[in-house]
Protein backbone atom coordinates (compact mmCIF):
# COMPACT_ATOMS: atom_id res chain seq x y z
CA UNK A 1 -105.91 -44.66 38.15
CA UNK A 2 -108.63 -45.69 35.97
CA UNK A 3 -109.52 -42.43 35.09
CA UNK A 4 -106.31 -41.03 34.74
CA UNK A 5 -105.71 -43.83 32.02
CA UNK A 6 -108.75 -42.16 29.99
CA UNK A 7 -107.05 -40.21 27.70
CA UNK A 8 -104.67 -43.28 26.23
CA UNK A 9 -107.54 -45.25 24.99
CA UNK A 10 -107.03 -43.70 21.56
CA UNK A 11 -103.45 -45.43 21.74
CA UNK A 12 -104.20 -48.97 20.52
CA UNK A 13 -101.91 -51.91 20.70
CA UNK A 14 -98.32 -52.74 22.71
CA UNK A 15 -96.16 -51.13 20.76
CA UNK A 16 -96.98 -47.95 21.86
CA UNK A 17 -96.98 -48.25 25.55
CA UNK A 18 -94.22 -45.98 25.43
CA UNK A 19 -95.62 -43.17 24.09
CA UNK A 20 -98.52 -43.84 26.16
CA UNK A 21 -96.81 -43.63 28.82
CA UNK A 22 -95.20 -39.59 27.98
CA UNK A 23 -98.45 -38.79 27.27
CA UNK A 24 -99.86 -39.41 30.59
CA UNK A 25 -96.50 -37.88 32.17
CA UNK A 26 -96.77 -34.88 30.15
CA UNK A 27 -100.32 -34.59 30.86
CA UNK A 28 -100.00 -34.43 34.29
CA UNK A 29 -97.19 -31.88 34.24
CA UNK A 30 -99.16 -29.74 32.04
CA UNK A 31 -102.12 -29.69 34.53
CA UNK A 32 -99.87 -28.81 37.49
CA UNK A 33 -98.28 -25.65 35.78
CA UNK A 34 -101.07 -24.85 33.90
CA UNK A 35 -103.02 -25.00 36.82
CA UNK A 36 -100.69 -22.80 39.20
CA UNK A 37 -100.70 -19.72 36.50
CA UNK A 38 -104.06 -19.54 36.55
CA UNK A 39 -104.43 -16.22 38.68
CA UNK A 40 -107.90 -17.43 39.60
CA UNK A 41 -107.65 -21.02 40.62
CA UNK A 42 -109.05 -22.05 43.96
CA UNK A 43 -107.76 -24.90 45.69
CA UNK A 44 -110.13 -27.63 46.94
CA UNK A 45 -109.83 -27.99 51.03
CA UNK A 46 -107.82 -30.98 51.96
CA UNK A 47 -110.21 -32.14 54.19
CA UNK A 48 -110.55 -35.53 52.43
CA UNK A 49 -112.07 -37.60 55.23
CA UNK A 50 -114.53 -34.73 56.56
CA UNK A 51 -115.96 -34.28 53.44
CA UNK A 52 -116.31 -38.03 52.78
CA UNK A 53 -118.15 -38.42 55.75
CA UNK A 54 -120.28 -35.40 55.17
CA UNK A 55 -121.88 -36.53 52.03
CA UNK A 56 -125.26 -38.33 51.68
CA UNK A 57 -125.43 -41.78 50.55
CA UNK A 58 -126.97 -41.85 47.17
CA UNK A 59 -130.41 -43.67 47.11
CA UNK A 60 -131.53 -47.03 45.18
CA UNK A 61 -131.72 -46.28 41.68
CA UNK A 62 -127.92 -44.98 41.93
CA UNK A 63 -129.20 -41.19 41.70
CA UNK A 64 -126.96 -38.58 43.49
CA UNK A 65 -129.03 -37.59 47.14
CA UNK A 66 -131.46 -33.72 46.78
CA UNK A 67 -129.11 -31.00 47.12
CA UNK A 68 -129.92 -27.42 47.49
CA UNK A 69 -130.77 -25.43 44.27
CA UNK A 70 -130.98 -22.18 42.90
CA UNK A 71 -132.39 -19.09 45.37
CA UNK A 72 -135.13 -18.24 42.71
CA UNK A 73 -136.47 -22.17 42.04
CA UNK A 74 -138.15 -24.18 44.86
CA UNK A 75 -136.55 -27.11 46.70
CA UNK A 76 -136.69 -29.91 44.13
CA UNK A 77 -139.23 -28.91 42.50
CA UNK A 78 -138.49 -29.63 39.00
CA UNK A 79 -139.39 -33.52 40.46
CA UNK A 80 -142.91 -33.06 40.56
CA UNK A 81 -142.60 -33.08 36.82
CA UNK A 82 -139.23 -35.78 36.71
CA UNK A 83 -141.94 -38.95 35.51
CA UNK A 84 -143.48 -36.99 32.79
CA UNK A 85 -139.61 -35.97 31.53
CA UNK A 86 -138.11 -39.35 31.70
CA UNK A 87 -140.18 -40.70 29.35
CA UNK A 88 -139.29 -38.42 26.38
CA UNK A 89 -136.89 -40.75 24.28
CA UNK A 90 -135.44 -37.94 22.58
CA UNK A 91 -135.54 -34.44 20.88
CA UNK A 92 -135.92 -34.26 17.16
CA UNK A 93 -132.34 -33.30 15.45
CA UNK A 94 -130.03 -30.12 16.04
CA UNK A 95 -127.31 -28.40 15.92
CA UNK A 96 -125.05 -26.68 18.27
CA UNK A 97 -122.04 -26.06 20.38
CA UNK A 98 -120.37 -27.04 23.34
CA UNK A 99 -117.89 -24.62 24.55
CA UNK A 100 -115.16 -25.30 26.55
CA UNK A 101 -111.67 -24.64 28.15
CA UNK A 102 -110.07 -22.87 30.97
CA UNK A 103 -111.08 -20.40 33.36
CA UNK A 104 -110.35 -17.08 31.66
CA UNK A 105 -110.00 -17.86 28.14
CA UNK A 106 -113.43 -15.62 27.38
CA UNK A 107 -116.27 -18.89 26.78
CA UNK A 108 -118.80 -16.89 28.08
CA UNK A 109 -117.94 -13.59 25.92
CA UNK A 110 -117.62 -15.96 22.85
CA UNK A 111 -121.12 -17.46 23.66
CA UNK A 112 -122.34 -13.78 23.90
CA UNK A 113 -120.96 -12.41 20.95
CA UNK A 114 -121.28 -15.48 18.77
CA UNK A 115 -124.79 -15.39 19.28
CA UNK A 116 -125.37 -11.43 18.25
CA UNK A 117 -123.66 -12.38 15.16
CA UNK A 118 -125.54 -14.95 13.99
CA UNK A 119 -128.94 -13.61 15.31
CA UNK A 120 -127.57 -10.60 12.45
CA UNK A 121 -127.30 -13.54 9.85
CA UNK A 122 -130.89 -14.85 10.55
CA UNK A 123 -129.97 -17.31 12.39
CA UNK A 124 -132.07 -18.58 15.87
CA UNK A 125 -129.85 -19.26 18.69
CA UNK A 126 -130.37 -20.45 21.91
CA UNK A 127 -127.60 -20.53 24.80
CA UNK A 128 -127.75 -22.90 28.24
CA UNK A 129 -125.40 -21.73 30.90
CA UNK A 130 -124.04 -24.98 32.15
CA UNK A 131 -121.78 -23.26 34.58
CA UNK A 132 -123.13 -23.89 37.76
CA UNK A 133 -120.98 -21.36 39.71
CA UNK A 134 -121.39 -18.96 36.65
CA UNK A 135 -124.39 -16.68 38.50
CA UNK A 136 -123.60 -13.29 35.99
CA UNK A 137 -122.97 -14.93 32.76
CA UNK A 138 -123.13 -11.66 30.07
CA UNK A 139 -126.03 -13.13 27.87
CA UNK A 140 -129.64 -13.73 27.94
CA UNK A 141 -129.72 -17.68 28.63
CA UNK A 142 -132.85 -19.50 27.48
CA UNK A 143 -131.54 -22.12 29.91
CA UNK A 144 -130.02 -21.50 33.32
CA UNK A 145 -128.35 -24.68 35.29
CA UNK A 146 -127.59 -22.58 38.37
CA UNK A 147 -131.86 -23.08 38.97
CA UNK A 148 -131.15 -26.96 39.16
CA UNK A 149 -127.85 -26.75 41.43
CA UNK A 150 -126.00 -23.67 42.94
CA UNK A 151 -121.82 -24.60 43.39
CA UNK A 152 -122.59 -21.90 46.44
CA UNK A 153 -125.21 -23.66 48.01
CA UNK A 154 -122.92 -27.35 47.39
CA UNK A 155 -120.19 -25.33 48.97
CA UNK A 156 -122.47 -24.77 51.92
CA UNK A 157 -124.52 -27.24 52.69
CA UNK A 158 -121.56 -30.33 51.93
CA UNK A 159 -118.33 -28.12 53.07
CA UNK A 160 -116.52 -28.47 49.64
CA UNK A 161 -114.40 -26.25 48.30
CA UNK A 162 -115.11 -24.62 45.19
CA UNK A 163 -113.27 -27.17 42.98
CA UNK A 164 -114.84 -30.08 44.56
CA UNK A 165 -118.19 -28.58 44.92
CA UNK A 166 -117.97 -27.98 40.83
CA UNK A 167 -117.14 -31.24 40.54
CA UNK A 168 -120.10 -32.77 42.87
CA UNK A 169 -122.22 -30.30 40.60
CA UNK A 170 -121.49 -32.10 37.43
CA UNK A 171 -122.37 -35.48 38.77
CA UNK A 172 -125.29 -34.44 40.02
CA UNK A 173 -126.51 -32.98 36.32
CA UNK A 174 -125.39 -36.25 34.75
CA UNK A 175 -127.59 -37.77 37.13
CA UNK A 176 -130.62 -35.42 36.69
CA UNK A 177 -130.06 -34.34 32.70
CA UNK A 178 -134.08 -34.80 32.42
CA UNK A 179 -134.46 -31.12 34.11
CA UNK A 180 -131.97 -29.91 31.35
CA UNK A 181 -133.79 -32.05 28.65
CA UNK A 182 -137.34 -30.79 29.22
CA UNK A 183 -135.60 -27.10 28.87
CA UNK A 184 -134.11 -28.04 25.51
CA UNK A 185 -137.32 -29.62 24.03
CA UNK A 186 -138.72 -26.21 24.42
CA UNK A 187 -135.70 -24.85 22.29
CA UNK A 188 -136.68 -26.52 19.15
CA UNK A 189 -135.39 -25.10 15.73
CA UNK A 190 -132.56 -23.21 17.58
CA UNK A 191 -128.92 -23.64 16.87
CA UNK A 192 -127.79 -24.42 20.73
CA UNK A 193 -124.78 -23.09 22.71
CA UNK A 194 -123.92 -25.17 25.51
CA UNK A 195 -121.47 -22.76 27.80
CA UNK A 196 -120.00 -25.42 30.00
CA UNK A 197 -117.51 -25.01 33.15
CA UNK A 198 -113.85 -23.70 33.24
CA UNK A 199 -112.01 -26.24 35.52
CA UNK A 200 -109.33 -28.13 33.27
CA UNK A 201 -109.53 -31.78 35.44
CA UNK A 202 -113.57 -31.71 34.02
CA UNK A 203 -112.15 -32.69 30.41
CA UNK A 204 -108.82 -33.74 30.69
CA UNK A 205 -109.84 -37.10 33.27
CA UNK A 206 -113.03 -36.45 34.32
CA UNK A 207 -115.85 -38.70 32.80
CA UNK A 208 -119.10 -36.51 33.80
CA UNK A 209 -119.05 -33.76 30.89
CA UNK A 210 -118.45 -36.37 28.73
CA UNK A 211 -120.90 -38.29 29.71
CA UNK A 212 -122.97 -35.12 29.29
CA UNK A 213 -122.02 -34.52 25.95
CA UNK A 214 -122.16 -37.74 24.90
CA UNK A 215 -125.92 -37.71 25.58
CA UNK A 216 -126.52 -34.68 24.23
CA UNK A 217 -125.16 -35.75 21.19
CA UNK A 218 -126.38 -39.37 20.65
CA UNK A 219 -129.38 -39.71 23.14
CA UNK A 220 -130.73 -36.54 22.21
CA UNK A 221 -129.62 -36.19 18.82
CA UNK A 222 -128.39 -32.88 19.01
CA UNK A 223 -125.21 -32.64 16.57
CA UNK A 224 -122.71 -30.55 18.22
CA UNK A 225 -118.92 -29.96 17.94
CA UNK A 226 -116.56 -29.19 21.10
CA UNK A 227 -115.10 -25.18 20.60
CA UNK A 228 -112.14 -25.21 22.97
CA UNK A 229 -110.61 -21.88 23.92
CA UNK A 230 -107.33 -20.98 24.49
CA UNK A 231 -106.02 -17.71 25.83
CA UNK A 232 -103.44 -15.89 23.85
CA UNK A 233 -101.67 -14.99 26.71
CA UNK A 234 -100.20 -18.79 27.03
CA UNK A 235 -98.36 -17.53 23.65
CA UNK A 236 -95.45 -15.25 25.64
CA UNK A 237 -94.43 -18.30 27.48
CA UNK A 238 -92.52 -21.66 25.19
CA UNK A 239 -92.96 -23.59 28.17
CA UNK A 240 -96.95 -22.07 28.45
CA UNK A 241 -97.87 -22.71 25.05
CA UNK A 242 -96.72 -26.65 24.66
CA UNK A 243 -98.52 -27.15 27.96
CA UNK A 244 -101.51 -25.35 27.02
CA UNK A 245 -101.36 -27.95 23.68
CA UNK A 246 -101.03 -30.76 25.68
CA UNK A 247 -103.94 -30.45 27.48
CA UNK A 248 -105.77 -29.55 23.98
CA UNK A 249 -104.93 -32.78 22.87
CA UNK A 250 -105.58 -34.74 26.01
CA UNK A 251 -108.99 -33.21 26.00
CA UNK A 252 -109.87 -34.21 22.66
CA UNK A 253 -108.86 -37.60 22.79
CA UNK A 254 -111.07 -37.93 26.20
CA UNK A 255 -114.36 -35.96 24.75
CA UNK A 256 -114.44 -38.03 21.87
CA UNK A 257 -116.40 -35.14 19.99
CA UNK A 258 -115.84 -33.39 16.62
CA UNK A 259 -113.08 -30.90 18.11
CA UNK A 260 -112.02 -26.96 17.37
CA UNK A 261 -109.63 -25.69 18.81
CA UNK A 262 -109.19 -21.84 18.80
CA UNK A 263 -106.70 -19.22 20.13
CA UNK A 264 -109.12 -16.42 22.02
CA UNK A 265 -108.27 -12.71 22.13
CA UNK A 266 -105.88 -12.98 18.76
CA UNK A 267 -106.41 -9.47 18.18
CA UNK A 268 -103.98 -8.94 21.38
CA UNK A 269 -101.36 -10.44 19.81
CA UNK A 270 -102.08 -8.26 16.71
CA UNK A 271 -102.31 -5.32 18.95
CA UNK A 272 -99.10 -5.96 20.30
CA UNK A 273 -97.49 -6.46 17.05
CA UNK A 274 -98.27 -2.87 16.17
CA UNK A 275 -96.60 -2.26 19.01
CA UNK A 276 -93.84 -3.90 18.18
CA UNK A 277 -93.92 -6.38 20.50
CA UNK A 278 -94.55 -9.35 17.96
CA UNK A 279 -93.83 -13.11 18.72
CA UNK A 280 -90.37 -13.91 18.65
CA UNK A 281 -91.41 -16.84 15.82
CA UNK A 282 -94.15 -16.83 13.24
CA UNK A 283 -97.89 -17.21 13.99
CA UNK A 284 -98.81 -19.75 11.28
CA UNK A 285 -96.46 -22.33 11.21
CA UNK A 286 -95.31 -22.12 15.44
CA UNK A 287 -98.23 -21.30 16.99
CA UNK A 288 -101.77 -22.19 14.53
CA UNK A 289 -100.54 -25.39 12.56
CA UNK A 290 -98.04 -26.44 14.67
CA UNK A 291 -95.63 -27.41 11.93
CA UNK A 292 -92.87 -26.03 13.67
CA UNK A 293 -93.59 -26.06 17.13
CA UNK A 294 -90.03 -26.87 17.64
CA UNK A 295 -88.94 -24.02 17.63
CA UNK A 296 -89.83 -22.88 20.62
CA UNK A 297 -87.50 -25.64 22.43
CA UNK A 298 -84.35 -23.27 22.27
CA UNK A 299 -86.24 -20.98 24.21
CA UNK A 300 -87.23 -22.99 26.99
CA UNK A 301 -83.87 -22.74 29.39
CA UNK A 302 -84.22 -18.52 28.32
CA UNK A 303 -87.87 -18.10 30.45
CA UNK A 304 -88.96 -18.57 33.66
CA UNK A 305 -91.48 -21.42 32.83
CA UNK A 306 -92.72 -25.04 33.95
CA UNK A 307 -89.99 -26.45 31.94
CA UNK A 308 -87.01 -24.57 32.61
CA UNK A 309 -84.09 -27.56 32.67
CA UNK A 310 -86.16 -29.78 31.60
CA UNK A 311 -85.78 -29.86 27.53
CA UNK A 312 -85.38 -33.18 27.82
CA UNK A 313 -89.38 -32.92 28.53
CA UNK A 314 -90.62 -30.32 26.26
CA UNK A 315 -88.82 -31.93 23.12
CA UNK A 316 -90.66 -35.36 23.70
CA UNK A 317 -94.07 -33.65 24.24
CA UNK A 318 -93.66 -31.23 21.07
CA UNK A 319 -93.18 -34.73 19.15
CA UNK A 320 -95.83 -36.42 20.49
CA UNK A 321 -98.50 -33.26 19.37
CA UNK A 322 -96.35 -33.48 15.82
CA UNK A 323 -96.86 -37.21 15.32
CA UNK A 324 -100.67 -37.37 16.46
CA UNK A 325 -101.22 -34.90 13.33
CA UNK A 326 -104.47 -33.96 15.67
CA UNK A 327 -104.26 -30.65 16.80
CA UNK A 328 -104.02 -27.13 15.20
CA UNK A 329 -105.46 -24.02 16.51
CA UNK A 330 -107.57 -21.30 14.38
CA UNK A 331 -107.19 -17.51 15.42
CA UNK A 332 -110.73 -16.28 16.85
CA UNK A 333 -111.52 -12.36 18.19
CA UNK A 334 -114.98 -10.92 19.11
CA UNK A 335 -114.10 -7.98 17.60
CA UNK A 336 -113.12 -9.50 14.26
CA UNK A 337 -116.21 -10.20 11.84
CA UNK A 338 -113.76 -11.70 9.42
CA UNK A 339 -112.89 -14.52 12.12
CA UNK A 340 -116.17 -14.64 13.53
CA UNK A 341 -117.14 -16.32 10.45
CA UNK A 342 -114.82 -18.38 9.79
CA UNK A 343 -115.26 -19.86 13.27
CA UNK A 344 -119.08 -20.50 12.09
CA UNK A 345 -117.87 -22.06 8.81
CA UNK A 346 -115.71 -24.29 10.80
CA UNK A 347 -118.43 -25.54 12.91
CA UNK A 348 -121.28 -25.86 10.47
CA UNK A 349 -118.63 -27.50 8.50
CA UNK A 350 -117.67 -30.02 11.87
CA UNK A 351 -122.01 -30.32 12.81
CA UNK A 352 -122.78 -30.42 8.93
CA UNK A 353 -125.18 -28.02 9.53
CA UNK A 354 -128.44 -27.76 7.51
CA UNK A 355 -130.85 -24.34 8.34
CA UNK A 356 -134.91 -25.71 8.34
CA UNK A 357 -134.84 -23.63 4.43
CA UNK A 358 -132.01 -26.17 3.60
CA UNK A 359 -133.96 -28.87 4.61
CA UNK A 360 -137.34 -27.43 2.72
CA UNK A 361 -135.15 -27.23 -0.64
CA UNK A 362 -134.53 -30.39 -0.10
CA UNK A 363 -137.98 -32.00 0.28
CA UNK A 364 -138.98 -29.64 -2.79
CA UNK A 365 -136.58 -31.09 -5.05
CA UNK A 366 -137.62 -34.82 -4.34
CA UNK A 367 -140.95 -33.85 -4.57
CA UNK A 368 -141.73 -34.51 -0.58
CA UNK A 369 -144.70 -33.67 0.95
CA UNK A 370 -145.95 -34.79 4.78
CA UNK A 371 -143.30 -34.33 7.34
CA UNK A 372 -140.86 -32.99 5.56
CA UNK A 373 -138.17 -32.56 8.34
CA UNK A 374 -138.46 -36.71 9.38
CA UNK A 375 -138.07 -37.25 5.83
CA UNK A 376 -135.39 -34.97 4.81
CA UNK A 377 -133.63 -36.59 8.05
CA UNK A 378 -134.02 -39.70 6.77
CA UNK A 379 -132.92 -38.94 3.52
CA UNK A 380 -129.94 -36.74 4.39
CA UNK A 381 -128.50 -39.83 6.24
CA UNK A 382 -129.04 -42.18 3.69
CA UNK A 383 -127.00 -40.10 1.34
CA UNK A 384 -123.27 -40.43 1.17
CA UNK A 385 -120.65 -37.73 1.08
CA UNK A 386 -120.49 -37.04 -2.57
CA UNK A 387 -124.70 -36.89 -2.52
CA UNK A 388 -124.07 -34.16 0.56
CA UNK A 389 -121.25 -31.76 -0.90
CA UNK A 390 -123.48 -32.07 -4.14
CA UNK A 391 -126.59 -31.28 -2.59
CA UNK A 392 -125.01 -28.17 -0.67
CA UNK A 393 -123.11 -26.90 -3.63
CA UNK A 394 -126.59 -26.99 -5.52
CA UNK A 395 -127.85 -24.94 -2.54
CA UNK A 396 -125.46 -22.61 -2.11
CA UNK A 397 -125.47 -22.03 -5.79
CA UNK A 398 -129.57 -21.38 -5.80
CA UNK A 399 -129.28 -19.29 -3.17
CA UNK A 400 -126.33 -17.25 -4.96
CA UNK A 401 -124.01 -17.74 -2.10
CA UNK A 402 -121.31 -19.80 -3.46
CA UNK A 403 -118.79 -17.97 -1.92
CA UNK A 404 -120.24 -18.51 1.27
């Protein structure tokens, strides 16, 4: 129950216990169904007591127990070195991305192809498979977590399923995020892609990727921005789509992270409108900004969804996305420079972003010299947001890219 009650914390005060209370209603229902048309989904064994019994106590210092690890990485042996890590206080700054959302919705492609493009712009870019069942991710990873813990090996040796078994595997990298830190020091100057799991409870309720992000972000002081994907496909389906926004918002409001939101594969739905086979309302206002999300309610009791005969539902959970004024999606395509970029704008814009030539402009126009990249730090957080957006237009303009 405690965890469950996660994603209300945003909702402050008494008088809106109500709408507190639909949002953890709708919540739930939107994990269910969402959950059950996933053609994918694997369904942890029920086996509740077993498995409790099965699992190793954890030891003093409130560490999770040794598990096995990756076939190409020696039993625990990144803890010969787990003194010498621990007492690194921190990485000097970065920027990066954590990307997120459910199984299918093409994270791993986007990390793939989001990294050739901005390896084209000049841009250094490192990415950290933080799937550990993900063994055949389609990129070159600098970092790999499946050589800490192996969800096959969890599977094995604790006789979990494969959604519990994911879930043991998180804990157990919260508990050991040294191993992933002395990786990441190594990675220094690089923008960083964090491809994390695809199992919806993980950031709707569950506290250990947050807890993972939230070092990342403030312990490490890596500045990074969530990318959530959402497939296009939950577009055919009224009942689909307000689902797949509910959990959108429920996961922002529990990551507590500058938040992005994108619709994956868009050029399907383009495809299909050649084909004429368009959406039966329009993109912008229905399905990106959300303005008019309610019009999909009249179509509702005409599909064969979740919330067939239950309008009732659907029009108190489009209201609550209209009132939080929170979410909106942006269209994103790998084969679509055009929105390829503006997905980078986005997230430079949501990191604020500064490339190591940024911050050299910047020490030569206050006359730094010395360690110019603690300094420039320094000074780029003393500044406020006027100094900032007049510093970068100055930039951009120097650099003749003020259409950038």
């Amino acid at each position: 129950p405690g965890s469950i009650m996660a994603p209300c914390r945003a909702f402050h005060g008494h008088r809106l216990t109500v709408r507190a209370r639909y949002f953890l209603v709708m919540v739930l229902i939107a994990v269910m169904f969402m959950k059950t048309r996933q053609s994918n989904s694997l369904v942890l064994r029920t086996q509740d007591e077993k498995n409790h019994e099965s699992l190793p106590s954890s030891n003093s210092k409130g560490h999770l127990p040794a598990l096995p690890i990756g076939p190409n990485v020696p039993k625990m042996a990144w803890q010969e070195h787990k003194d010498s890590i621990s007492s690194i206080s921190h990485l000097p700054p970065g920027f990066g991305q954590v990307v997120i959302g459910t199984a299918g919705a093409g994270k791993s492609t986007y990390c793939k192809t989001i990294r050739e493009y901005l390896e084209s712009n000049g841009r250094e870019v490192a990415v950290i498979n933080m799937d550990p069942g993900n063994d055949e991710v389609p990129y070159d990873c600098e970092v790999d977590i499946m050589e800490l813990v192996s969800m096959y090996e969890v599977m094995k040796a604790l006789g979990l399923g494969p959604n519990g078994a994911l879930v043991f595997c998180m804990e157990y990298i919260e508990a050991n995020l040294d191993w992933v830190l002395q990786k990441v020091r190594n990675l220094k100057g690089k923008y960083l892609l964090f491809d994390f799991p695809g199992q919806i409870e993980l950031y709707v309720y569950h506290d250990s990727c947050r807890n993972i992000m939230d070092k990342i972000r403030n312990t490490w002081e890596i500045n990074i921005c969530a990318i959530n994907l959402v497939d296009s496909i939950h577009t055919k389906l009224a009942s689909d789509f307000i689902g797949a926004c509910t959990l959108a918002l429920s996961t922002m409001l529990h990551l507590e992270l500058p938040h992005l939101n994108f619709l994956s594969k868009f050029d399907i739905i383009k495809r299909n409108e050649m084909n004429n086979e368009s959406l039966p309302h329009d993109i912008t206002d229905v399905y990106l900004s959300l303005e008019n999300l309610e019009h999909l309610l009249p179509d509702i009791d005409e599909e064969i969804g979740a919330l067939k005969g239950h309008r009732d539902l659907a029009k108190d959970m489009v209201r609550m996305i209209q009132q939080t004024s929170l979410l909106r999606f942006n269209p994103i395509s790998v084969f679509s420079s055009k929105l390829l970029q503006h997905a980078v704008n986005l997230a430079d814009r949501a990191v604020g972003y500064m490339s190591e030539n940024d911050y050299r402009k910047v020490m030569h126009d206050r006359g730094l010299t010395g360690d110019w990249e603690k300094l420039a730090k320094e000074r780029y957080d003393e500044m406020g947001e006027k100094d900032r957006e007049k510093m970068f237009g100055k930039l951009k303009k120097d650099d003749g890219h003020e259409n950038n």
